[in-house]
C-alpha atoms as a PDB file:
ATOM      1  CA  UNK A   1       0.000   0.000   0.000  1.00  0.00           C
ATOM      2  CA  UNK A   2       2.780   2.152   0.250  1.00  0.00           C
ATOM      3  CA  UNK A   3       1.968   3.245   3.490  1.00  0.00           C
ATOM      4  CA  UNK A   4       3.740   2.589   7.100  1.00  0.00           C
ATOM      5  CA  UNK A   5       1.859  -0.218   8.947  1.00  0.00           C
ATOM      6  CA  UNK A   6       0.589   1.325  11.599  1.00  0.00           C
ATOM      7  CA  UNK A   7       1.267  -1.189  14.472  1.00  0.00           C
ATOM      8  CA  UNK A   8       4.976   0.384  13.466  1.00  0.00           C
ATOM      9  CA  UNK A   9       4.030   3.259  15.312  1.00  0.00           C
ATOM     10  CA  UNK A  10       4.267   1.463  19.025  1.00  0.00           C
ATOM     11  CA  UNK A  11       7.977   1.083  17.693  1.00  0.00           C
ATOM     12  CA  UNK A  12       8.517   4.774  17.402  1.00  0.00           C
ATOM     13  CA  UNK A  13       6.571   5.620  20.581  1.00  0.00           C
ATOM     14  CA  UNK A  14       8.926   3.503  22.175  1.00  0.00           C
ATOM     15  CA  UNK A  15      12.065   4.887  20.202  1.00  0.00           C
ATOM     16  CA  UNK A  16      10.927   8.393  21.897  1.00  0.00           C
ATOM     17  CA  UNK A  17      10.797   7.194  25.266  1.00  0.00           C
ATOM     18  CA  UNK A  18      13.775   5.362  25.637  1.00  0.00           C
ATOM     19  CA  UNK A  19      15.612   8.334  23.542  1.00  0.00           C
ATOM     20  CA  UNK A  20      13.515  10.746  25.958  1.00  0.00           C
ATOM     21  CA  UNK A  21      14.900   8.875  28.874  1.00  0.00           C
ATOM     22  CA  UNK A  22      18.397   8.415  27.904  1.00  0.00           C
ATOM     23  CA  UNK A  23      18.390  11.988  27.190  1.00  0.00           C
ATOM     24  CA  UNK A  24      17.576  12.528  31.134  1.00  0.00           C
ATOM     25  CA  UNK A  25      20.468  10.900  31.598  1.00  0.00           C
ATOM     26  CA  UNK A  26      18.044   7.537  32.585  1.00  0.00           C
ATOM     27  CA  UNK A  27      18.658   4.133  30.139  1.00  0.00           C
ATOM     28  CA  UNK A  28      16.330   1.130  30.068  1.00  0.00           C
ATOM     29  CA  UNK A  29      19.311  -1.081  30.552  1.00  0.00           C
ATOM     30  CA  UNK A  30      20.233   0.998  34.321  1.00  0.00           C
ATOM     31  CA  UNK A  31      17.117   0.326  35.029  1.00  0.00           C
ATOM     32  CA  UNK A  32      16.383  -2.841  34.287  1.00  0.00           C
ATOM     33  CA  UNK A  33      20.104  -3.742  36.024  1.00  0.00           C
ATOM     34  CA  UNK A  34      18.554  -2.102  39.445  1.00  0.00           C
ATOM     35  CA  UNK A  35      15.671  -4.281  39.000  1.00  0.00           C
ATOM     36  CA  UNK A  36      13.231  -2.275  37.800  1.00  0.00           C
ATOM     37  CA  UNK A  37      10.813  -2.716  34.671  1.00  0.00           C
ATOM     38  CA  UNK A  38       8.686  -0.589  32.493  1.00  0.00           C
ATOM     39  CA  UNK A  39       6.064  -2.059  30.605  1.00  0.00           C
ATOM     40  CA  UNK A  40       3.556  -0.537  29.129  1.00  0.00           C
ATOM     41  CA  UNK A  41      -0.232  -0.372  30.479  1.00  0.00           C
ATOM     42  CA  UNK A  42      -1.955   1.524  28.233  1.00  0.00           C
ATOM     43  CA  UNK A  43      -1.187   2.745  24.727  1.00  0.00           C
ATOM     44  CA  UNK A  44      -3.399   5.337  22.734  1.00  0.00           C
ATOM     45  CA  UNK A  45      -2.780   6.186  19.003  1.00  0.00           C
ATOM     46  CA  UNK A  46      -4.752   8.837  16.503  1.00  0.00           C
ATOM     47  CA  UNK A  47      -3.840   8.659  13.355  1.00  0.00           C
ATOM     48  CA  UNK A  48      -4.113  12.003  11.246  1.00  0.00           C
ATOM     49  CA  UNK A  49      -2.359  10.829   8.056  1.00  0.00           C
ATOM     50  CA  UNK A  50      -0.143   8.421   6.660  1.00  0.00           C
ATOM     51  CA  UNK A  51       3.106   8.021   6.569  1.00  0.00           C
ATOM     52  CA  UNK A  52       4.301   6.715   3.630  1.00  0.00           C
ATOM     53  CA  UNK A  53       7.887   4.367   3.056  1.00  0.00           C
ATOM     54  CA  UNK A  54      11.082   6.370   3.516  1.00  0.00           C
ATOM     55  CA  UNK A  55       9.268   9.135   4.549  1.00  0.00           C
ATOM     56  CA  UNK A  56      11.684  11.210   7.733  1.00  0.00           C
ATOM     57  CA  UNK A  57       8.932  11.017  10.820  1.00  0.00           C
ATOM     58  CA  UNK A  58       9.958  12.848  14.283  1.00  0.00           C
ATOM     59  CA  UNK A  59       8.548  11.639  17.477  1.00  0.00           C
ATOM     60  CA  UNK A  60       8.182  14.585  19.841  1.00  0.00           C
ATOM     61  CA  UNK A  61       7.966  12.752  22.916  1.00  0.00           C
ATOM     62  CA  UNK A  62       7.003  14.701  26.006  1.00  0.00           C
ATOM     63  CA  UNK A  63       6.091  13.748  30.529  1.00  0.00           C
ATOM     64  CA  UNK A  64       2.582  14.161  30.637  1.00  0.00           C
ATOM     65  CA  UNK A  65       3.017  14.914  35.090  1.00  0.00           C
ATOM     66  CA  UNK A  66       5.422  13.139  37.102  1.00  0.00           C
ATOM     67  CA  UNK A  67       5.456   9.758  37.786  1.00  0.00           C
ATOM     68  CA  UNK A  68       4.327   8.399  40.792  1.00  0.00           C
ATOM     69  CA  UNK A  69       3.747   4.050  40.350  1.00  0.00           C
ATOM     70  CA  UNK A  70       2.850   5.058  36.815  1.00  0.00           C
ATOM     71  CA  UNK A  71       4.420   7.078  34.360  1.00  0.00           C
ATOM     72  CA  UNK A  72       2.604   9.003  31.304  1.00  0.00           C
ATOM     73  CA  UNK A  73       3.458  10.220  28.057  1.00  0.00           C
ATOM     74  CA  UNK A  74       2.211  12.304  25.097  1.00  0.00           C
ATOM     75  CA  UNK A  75       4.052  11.887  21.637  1.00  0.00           C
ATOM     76  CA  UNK A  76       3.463  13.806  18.231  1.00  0.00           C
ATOM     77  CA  UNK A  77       4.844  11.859  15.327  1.00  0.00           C
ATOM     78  CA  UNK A  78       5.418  14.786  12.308  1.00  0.00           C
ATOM     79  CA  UNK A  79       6.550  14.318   8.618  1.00  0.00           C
ATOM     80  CA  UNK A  80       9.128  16.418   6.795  1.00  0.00           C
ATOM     81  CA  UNK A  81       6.610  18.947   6.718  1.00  0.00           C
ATOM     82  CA  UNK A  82       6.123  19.286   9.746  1.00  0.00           C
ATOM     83  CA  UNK A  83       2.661  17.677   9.734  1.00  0.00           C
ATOM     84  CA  UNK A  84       1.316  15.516  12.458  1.00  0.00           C
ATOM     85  CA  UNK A  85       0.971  12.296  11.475  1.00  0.00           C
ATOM     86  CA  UNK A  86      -0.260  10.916  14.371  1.00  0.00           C
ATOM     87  CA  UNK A  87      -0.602  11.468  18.329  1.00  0.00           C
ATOM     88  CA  UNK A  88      -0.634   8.926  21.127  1.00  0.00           C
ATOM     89  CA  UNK A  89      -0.737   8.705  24.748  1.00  0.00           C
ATOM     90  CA  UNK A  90       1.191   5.979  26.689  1.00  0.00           C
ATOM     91  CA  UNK A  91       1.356   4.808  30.680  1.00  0.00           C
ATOM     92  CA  UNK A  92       3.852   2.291  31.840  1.00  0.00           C
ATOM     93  CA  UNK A  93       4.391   1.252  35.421  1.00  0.00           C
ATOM     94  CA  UNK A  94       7.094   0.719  37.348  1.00  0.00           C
ATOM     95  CA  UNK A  95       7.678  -3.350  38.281  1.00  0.00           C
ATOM     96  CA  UNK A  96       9.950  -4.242  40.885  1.00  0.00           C
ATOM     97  CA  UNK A  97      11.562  -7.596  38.893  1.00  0.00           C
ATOM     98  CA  UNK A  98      11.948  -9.574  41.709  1.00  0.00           C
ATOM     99  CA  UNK A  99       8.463  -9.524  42.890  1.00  0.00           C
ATOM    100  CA  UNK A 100       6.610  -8.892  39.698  1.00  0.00           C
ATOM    101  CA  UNK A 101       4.720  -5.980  41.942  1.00  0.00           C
ATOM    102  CA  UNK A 102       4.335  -2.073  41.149  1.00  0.00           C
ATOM    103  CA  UNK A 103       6.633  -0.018  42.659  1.00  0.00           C
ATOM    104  CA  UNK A 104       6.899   3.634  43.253  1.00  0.00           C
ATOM    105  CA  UNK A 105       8.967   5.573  40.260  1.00  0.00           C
ATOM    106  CA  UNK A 106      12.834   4.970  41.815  1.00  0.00           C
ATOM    107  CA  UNK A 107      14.085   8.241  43.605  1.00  0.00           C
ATOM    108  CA  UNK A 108      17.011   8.971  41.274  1.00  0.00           C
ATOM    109  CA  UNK A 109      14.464   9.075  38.528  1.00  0.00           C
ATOM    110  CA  UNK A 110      12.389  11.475  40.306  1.00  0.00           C
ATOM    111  CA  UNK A 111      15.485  13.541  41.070  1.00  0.00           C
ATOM    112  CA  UNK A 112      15.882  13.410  37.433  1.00  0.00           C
ATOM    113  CA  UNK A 113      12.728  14.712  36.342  1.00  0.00           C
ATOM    114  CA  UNK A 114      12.059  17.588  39.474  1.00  0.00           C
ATOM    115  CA  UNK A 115      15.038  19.591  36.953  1.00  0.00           C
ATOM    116  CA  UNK A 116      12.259  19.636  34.118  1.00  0.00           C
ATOM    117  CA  UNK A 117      10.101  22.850  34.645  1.00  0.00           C
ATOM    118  CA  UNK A 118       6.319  21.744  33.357  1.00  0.00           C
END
């Protein structure tokens, strides 16, 4: 169809979070190596248009209030254009690995994010 297949677009939601993260200074790998997990709990997509093969897409990816057991985000996905292709909402929780249980948002995370001025 020509088109990107839009379960790609979880892909690129997560691309912007763990690019949003690691630019906090914060990597999925640290985190995971302290025991702590992220999965995702909800996931929201509109699609305004379609993107189309070897199109350039940029995933603004932004907190949507600070974390607490859960953590939120809002993403625009634009073309070359600067068009919005789409916009989603995501929540993942924090898991403690061991357990398999939610746990509060780790303090150096939160230390993290109280620099980021809403």
């Amino acid at each position: 169809m020509g088109v990107v297949y839009h379960g790609n677009y979880a892909q690129f939601l997560e691309m912007g979070r763990v690019e949003w993260l690691r630019n906090l200074g914060v990597s999925y790998k640290s985190m995971e190596e302290t025991g702590v997990m992220l999965p995702v709990v909800s996931l929201q997509i509109f699609y305004k248009k379609s993107a189309t093969y070897d199109q350039v897409l940029e995933v603004k990816t932004t907190l949507a209030k600070m974390p607490s057991v859960r953590i939120a985000f809002d993403y625009e996905i634009t073309d070359e254009q600067g068009e919005i292709v789409a916009t989603a909402h995501t929540v993942l929780a924090f898991i403690n690995m061991k357990t398999g249980r939610p746990m509060k948002c780790p303090d150096y995370i939160l230390d993290t994010l109280e620099t980021i001025v809403f």
